[in-house]
C-alpha atoms as a PDB file:
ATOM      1  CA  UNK A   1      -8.635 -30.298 -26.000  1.00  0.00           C
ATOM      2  CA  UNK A   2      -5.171 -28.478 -25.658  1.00  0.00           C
ATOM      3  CA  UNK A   3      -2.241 -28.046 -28.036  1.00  0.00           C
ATOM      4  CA  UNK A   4       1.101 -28.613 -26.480  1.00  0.00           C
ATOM      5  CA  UNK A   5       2.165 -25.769 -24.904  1.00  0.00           C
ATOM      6  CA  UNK A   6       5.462 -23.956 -25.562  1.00  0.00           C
ATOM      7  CA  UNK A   7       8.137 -24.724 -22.820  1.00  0.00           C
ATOM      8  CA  UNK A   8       8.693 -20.787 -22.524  1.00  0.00           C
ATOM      9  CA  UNK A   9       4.922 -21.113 -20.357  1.00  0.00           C
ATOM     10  CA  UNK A  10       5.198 -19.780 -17.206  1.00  0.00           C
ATOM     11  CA  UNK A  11       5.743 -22.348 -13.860  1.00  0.00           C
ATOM     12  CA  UNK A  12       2.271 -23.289 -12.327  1.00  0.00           C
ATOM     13  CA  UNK A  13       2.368 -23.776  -8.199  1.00  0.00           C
ATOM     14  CA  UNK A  14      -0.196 -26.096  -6.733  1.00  0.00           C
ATOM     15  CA  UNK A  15      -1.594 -26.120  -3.217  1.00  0.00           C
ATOM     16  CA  UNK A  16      -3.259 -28.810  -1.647  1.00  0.00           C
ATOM     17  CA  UNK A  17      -5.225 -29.089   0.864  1.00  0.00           C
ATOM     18  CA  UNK A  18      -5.711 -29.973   4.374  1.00  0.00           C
ATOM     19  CA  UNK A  19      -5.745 -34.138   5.072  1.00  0.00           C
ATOM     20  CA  UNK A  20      -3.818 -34.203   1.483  1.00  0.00           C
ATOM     21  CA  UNK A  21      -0.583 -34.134   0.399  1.00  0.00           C
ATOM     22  CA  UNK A  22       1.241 -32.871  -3.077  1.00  0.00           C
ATOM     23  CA  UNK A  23       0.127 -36.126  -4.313  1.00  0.00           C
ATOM     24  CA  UNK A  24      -3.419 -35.171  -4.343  1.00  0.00           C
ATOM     25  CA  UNK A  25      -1.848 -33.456  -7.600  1.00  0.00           C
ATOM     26  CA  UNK A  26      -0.431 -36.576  -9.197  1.00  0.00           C
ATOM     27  CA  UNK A  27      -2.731 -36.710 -12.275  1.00  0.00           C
ATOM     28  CA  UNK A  28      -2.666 -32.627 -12.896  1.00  0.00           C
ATOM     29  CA  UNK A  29       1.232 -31.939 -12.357  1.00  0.00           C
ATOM     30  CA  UNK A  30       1.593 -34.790 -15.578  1.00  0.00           C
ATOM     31  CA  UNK A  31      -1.406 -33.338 -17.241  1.00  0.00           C
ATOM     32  CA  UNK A  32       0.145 -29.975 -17.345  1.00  0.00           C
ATOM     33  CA  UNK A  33       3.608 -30.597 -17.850  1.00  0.00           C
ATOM     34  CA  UNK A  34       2.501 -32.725 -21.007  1.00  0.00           C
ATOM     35  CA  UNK A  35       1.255 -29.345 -22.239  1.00  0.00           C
ATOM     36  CA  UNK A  36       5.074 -27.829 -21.917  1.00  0.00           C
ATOM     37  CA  UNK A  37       4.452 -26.372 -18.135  1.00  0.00           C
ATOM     38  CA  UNK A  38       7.034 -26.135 -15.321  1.00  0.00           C
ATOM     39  CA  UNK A  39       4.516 -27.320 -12.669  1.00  0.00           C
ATOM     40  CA  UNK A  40       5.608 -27.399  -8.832  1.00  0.00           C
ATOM     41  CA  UNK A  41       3.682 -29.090  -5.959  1.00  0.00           C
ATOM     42  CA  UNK A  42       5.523 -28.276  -2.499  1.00  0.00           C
ATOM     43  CA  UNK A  43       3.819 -29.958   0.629  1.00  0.00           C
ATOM     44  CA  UNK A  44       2.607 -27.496   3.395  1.00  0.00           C
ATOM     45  CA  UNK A  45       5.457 -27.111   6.089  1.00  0.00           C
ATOM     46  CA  UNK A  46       5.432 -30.387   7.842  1.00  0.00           C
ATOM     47  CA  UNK A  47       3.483 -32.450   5.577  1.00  0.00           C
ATOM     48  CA  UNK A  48       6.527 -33.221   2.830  1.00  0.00           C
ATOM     49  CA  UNK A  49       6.565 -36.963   3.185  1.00  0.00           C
ATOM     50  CA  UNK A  50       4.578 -40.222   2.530  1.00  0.00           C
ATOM     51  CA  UNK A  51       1.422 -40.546   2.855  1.00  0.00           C
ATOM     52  CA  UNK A  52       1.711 -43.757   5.151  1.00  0.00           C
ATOM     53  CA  UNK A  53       4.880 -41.983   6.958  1.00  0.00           C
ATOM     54  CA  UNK A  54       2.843 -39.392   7.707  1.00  0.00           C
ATOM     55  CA  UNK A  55       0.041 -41.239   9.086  1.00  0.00           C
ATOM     56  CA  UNK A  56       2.617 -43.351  11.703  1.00  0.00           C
ATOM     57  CA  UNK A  57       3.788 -40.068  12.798  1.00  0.00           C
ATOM     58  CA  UNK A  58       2.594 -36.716  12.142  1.00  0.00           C
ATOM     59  CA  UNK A  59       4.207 -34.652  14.908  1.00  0.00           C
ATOM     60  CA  UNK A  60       5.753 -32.495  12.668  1.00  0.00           C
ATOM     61  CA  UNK A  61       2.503 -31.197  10.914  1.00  0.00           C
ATOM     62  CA  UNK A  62       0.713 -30.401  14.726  1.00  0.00           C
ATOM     63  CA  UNK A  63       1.162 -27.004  15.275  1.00  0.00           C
ATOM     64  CA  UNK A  64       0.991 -25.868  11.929  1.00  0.00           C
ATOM     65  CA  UNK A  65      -1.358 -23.063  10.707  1.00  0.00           C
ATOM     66  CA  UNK A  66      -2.272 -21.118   8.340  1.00  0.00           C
ATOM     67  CA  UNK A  67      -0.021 -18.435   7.968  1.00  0.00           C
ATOM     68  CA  UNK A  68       3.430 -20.635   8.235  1.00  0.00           C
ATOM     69  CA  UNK A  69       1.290 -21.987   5.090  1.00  0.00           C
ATOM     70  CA  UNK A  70       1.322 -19.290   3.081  1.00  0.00           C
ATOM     71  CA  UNK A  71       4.623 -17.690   4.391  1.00  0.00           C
ATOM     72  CA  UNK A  72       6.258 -20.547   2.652  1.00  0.00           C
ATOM     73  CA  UNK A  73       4.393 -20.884  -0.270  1.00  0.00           C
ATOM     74  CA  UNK A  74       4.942 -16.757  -0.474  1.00  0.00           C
ATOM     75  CA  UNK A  75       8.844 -17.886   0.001  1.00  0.00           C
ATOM     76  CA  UNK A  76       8.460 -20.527  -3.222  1.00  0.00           C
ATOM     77  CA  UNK A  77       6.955 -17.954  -5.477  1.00  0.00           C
ATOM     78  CA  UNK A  78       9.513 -15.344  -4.720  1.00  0.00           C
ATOM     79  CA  UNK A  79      12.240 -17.812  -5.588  1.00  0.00           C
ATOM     80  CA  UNK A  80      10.785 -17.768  -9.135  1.00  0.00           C
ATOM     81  CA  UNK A  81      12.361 -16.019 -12.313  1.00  0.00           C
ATOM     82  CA  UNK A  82       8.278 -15.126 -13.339  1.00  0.00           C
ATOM     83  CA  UNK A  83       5.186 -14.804 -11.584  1.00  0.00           C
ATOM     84  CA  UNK A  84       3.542 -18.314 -11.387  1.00  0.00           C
ATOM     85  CA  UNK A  85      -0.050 -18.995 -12.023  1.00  0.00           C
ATOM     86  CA  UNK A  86      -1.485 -20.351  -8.690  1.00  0.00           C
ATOM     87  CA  UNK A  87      -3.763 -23.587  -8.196  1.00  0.00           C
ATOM     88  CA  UNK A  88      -4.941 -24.104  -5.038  1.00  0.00           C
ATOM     89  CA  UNK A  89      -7.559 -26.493  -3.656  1.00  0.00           C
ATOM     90  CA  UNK A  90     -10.013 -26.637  -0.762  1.00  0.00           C
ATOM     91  CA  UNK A  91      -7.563 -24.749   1.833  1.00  0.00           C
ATOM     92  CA  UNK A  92      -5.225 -24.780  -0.815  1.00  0.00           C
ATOM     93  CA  UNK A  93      -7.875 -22.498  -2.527  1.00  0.00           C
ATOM     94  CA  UNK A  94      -8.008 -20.109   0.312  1.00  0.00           C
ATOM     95  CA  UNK A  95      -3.925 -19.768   0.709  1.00  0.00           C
ATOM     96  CA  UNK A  96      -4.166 -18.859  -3.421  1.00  0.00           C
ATOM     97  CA  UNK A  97      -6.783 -16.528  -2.214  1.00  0.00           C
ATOM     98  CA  UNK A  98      -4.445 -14.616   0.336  1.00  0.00           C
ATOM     99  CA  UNK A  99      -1.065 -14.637  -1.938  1.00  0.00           C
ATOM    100  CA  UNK A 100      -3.035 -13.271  -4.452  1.00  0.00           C
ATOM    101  CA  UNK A 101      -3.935 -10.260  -1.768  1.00  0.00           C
ATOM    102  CA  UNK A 102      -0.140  -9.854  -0.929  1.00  0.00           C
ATOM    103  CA  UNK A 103       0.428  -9.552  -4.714  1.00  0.00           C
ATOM    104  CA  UNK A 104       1.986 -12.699  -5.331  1.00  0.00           C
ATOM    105  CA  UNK A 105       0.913 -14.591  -8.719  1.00  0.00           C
ATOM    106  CA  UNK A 106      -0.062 -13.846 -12.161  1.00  0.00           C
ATOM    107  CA  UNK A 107      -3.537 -15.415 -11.769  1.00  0.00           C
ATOM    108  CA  UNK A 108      -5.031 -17.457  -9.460  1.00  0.00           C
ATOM    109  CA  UNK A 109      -7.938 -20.018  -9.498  1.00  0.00           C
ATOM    110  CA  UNK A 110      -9.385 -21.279  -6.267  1.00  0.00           C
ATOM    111  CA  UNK A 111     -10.892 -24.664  -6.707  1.00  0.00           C
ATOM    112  CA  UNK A 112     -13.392 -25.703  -4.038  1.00  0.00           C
ATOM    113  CA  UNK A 113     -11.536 -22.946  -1.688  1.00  0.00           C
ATOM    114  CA  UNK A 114     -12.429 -23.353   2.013  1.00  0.00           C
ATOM    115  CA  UNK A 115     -13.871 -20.034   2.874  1.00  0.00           C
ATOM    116  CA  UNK A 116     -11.803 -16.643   4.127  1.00  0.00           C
ATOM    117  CA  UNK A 117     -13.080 -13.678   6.459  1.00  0.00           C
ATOM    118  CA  UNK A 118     -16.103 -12.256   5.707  1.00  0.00           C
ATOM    119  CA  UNK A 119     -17.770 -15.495   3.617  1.00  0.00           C
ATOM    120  CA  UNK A 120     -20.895 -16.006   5.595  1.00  0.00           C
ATOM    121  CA  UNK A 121     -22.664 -19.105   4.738  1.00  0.00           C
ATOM    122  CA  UNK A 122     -22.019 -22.448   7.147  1.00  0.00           C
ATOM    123  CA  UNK A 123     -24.123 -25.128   5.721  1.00  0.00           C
ATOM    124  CA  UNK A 124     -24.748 -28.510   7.971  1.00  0.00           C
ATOM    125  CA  UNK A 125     -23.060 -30.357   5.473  1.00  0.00           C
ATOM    126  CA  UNK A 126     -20.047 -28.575   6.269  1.00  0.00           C
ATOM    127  CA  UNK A 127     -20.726 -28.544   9.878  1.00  0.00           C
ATOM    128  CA  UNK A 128     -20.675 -32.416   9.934  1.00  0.00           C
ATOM    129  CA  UNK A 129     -17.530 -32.589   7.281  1.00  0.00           C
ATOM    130  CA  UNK A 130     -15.088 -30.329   9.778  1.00  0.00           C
ATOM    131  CA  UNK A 131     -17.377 -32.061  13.588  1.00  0.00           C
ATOM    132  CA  UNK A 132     -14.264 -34.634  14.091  1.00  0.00           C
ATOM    133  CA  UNK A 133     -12.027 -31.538  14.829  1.00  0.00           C
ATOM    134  CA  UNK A 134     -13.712 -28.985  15.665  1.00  0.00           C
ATOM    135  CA  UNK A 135     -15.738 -30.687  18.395  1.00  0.00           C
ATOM    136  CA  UNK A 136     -12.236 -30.989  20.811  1.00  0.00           C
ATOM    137  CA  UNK A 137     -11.041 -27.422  21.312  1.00  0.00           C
ATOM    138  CA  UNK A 138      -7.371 -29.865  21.926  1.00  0.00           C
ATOM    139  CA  UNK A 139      -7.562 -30.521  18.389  1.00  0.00           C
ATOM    140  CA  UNK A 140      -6.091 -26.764  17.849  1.00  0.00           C
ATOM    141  CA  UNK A 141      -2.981 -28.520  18.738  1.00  0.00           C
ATOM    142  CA  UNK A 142      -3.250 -32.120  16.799  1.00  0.00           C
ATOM    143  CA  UNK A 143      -3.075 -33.508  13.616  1.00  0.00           C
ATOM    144  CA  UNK A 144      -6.479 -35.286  13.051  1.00  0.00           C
ATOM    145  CA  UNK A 145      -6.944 -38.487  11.180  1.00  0.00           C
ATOM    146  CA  UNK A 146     -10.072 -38.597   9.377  1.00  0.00           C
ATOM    147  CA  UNK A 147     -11.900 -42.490   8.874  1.00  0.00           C
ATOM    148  CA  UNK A 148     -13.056 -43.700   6.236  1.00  0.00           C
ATOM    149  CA  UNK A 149     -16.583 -43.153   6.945  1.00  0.00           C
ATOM    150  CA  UNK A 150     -15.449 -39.352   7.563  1.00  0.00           C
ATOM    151  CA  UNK A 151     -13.815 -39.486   4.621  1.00  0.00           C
ATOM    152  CA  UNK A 152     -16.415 -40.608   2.639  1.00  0.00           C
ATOM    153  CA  UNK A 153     -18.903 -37.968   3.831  1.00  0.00           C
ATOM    154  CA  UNK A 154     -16.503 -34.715   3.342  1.00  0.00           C
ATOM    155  CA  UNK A 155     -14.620 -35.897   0.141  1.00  0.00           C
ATOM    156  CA  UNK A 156     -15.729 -38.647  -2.026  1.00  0.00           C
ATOM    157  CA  UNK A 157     -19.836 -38.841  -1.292  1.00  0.00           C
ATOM    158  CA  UNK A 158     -20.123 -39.570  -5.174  1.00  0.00           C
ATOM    159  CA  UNK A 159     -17.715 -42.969  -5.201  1.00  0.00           C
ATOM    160  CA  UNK A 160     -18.519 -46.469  -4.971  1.00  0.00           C
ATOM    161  CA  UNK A 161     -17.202 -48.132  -2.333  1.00  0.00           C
ATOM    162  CA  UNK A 162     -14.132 -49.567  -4.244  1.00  0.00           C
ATOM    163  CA  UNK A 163     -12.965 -46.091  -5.652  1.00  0.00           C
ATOM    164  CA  UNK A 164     -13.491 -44.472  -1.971  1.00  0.00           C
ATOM    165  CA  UNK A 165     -10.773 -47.036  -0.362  1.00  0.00           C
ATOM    166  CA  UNK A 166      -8.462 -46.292  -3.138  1.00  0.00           C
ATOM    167  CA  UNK A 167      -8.379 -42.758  -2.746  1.00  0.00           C
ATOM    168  CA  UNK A 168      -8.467 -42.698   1.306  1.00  0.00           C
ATOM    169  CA  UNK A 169      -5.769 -45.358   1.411  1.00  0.00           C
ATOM    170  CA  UNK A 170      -3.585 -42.934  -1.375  1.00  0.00           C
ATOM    171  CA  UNK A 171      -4.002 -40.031  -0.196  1.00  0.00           C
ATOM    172  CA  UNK A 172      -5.950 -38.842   3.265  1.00  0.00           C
ATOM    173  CA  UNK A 173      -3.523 -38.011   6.157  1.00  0.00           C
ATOM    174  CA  UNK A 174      -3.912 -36.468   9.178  1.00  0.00           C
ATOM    175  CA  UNK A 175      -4.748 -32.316   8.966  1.00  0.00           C
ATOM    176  CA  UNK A 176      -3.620 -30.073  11.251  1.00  0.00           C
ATOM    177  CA  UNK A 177      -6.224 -28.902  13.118  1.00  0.00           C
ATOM    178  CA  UNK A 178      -5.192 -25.505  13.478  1.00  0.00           C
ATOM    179  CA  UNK A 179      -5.528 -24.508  10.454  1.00  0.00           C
ATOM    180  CA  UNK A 180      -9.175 -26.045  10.602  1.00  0.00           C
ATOM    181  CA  UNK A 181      -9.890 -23.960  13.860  1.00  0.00           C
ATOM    182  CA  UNK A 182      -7.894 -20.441  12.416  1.00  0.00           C
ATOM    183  CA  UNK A 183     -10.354 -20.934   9.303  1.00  0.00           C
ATOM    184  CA  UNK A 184     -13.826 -21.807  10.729  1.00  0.00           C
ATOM    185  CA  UNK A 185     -13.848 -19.061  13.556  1.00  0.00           C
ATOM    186  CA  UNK A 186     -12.598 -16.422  11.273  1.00  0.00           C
ATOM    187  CA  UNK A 187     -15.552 -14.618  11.541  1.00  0.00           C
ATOM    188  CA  UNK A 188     -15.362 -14.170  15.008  1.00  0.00           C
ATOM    189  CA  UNK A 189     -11.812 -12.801  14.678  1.00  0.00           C
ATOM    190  CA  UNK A 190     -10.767  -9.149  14.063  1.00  0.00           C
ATOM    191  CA  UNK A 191      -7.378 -10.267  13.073  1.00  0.00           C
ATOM    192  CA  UNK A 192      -7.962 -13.589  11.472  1.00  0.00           C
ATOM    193  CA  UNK A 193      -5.359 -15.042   9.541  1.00  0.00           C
ATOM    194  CA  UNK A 194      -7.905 -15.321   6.459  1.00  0.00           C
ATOM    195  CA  UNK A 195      -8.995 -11.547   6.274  1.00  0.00           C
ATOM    196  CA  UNK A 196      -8.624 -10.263   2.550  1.00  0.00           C
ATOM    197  CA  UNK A 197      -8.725  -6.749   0.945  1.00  0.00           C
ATOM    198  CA  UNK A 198     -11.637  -7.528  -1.067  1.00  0.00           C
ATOM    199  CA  UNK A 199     -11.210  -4.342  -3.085  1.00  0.00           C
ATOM    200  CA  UNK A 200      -7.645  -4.755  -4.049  1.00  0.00           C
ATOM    201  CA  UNK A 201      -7.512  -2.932  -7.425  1.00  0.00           C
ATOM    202  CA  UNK A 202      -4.246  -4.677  -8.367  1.00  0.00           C
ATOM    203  CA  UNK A 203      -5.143  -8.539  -7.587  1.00  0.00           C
ATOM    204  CA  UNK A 204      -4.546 -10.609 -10.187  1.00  0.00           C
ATOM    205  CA  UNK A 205      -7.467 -12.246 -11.920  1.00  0.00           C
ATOM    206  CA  UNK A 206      -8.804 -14.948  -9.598  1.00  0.00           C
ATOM    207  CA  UNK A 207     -11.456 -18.050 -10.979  1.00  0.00           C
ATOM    208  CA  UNK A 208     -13.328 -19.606  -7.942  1.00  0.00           C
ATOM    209  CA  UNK A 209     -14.690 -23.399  -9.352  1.00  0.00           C
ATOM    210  CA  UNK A 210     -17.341 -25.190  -7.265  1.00  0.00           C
ATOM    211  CA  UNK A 211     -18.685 -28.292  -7.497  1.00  0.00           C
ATOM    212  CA  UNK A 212     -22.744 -29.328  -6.931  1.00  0.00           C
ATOM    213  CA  UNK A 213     -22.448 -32.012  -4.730  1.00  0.00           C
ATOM    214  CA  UNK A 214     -19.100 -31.263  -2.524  1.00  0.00           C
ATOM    215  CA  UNK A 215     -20.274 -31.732   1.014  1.00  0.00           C
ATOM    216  CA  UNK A 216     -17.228 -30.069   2.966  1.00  0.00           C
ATOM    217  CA  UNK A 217     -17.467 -27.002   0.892  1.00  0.00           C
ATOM    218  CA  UNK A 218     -20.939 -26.816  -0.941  1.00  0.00           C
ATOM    219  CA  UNK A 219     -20.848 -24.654  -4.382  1.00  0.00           C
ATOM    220  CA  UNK A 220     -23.022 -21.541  -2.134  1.00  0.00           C
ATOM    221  CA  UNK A 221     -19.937 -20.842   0.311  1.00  0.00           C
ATOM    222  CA  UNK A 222     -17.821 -20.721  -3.176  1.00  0.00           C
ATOM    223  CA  UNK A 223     -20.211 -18.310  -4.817  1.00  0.00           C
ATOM    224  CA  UNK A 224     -20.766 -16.373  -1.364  1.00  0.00           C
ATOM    225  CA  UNK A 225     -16.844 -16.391  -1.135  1.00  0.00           C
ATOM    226  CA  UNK A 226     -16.590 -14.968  -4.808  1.00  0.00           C
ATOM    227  CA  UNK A 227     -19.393 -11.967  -4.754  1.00  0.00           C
ATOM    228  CA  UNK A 228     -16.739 -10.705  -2.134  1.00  0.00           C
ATOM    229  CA  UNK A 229     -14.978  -9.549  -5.175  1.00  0.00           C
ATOM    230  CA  UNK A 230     -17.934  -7.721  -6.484  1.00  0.00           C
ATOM    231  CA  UNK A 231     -16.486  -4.241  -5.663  1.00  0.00           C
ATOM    232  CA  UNK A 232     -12.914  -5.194  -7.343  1.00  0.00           C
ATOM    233  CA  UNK A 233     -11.828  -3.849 -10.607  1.00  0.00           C
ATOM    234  CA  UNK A 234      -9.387  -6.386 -10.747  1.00  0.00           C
ATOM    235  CA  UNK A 235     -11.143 -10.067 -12.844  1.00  0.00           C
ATOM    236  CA  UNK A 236     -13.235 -12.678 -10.272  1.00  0.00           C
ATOM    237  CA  UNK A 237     -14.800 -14.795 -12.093  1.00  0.00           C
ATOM    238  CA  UNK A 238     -16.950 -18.352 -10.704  1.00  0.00           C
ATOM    239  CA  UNK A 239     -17.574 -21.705 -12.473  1.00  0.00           C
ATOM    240  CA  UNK A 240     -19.556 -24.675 -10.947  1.00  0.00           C
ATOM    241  CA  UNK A 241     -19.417 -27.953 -12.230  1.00  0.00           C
ATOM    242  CA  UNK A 242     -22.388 -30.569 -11.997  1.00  0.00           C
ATOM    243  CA  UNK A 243     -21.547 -33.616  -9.802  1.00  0.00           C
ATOM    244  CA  UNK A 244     -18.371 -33.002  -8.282  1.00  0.00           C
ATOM    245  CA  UNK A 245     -17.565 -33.691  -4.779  1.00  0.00           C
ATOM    246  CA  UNK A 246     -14.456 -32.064  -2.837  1.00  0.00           C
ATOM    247  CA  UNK A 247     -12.301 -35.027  -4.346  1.00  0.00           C
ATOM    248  CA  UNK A 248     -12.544 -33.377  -7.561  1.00  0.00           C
ATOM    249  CA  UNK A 249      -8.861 -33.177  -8.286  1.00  0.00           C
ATOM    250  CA  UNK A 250      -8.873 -37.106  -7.863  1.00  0.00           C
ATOM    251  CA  UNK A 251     -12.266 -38.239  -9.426  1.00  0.00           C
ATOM    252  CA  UNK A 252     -12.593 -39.659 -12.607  1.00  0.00           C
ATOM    253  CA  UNK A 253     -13.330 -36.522 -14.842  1.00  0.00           C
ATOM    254  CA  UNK A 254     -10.667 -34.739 -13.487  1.00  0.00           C
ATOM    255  CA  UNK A 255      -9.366 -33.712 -16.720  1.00  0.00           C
ATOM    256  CA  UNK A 256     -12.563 -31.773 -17.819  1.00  0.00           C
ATOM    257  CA  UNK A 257     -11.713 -29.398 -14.409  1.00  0.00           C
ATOM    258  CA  UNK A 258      -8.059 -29.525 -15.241  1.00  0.00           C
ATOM    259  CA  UNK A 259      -8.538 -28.191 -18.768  1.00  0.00           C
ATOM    260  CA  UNK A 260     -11.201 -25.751 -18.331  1.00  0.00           C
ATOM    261  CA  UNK A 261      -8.893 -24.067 -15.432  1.00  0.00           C
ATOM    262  CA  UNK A 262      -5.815 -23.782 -17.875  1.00  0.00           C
ATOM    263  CA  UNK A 263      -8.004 -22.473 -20.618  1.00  0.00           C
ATOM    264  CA  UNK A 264      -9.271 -20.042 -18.153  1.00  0.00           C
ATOM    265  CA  UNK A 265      -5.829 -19.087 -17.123  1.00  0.00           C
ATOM    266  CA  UNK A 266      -4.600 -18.779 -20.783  1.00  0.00           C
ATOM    267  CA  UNK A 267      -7.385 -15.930 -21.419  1.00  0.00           C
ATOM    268  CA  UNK A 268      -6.544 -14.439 -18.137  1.00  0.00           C
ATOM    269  CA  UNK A 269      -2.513 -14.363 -18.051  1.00  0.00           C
ATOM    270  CA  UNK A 270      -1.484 -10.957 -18.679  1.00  0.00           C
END
């Protein structure tokens, strides 16, 4: 769909998610260094390990929240010669949401991007996805496995059977639950750690992609999220693709998201 790109393009930073790890990315960082980008993937502070260390022990990870997340993904980016674009996913979408508001990033795109202060909608789906932390106020101060069964519900509710184990056994690890508990009372929270200037003037152009049948974060809370914007000068823009759970980094048809987000980027860099 692409031409190769030229290796002067800038460096693209992707941000996973919470119960992921950079390896979530696996298929995207070759995907987009193929096309001649510098692509980075750091892990969230505590979470730079593998997946099956992590699982035996993941102390380190238990405290974490949401703002040591983007502090040192803000630290990454201004390590860089350029700008980077910014790819974030699920939680990953939200901390692309808030660098974007310190004025970090040439553009951003927000795929699947848990929801920040001020987004409104709570579906049951989502209710049921987040229930095995959030029901345990102690779970503020854990990292929470999620089964397979849990797993299957928040993430990959459109594989079979075979592809689910695959992907839970690759790459699900426990989540800090901090971060889950700093994002889903938010709205309850004059000085949440999510709260954005909607009307920045200066934000970089920002593409919020949704996908139909993602359980965890249902396409509404993404288009909810993104009419937050509305008052902006600055470019928000929202696409929704048919059929995709929250695993759609992972999922076969990855590459259709993959390539429409770069092509979206390329008309958007400045």
């Amino acid at each position: 769909m692409h031409t190769q790109r030229h290796t002067d393009q800038p460096t693209i930073v992707l941000v996973h998610g919470l119960w992921m790890t950079p390896r979530s990315w696996e298929h995207w960082i070759k995907h987009y260094e193929a096309q001649g980008f510098r692509v980075l993937a750091p892990a969230w502070p505590g979470l730079d390990g593998a997946v099956q260390d992590l699982r035996v022990d993941p102390s380190a990870m238990a405290t974490v929240g949401l703002q040591e997340v983007v502090d040192h993904y803000a630290q990454v980016i201004r390590s860089l010669p350029q700008p980077p674009i910014l790819i974030g996913h699920s939680f990953g979408g939200t901390v692309v949401q808030l660098l974007l508001a310190q004025g970090l990033g040439r553009v951003g795109v927000a795929i699947h991007s848990a929801a920040v202060k001020g987004v409104l909608p709570l579906p049951l789906s989502t209710l049921i996805s987040t229930w095995p932390v959030l029901k345990n106020p102690a779970n503020a101060h854990r990292a929470v496995m999620l089964t397979p069964k849990q797993f299957r519900y928040a993430f990959g509710n459109t594989l079979d059977e075979a592809e689910l184990l695959v992907a839970y056994e690759r790459y699900c690890v426990p989540g800090p639950g901090r971060v889950l508990f700093q994002g889903g009372f938010a709205n309850f929270n004059p000085k949440a750690v999510t709260k954005v200037d909607f009307n920045k003037p200066d934000r970089a152009p920002l593409l919020f992609v949704a996908g139909s049948a993602d359980h965890i974060v249902p396409a509404k809370v993404n288009k909810a999220n993104a009419r937050l914007y509305r008052k902006s000068p600055a470019v928000t823009e929202y696409h929704e693709f048919a059929g995709r759970s929250h695993f759609t980094v992972g999922q076969d048809g990855w590459e259709d998201v993959a390539d429409f987000v770069i092509s979206w980027v390329a008309d958007h860099s400045n």
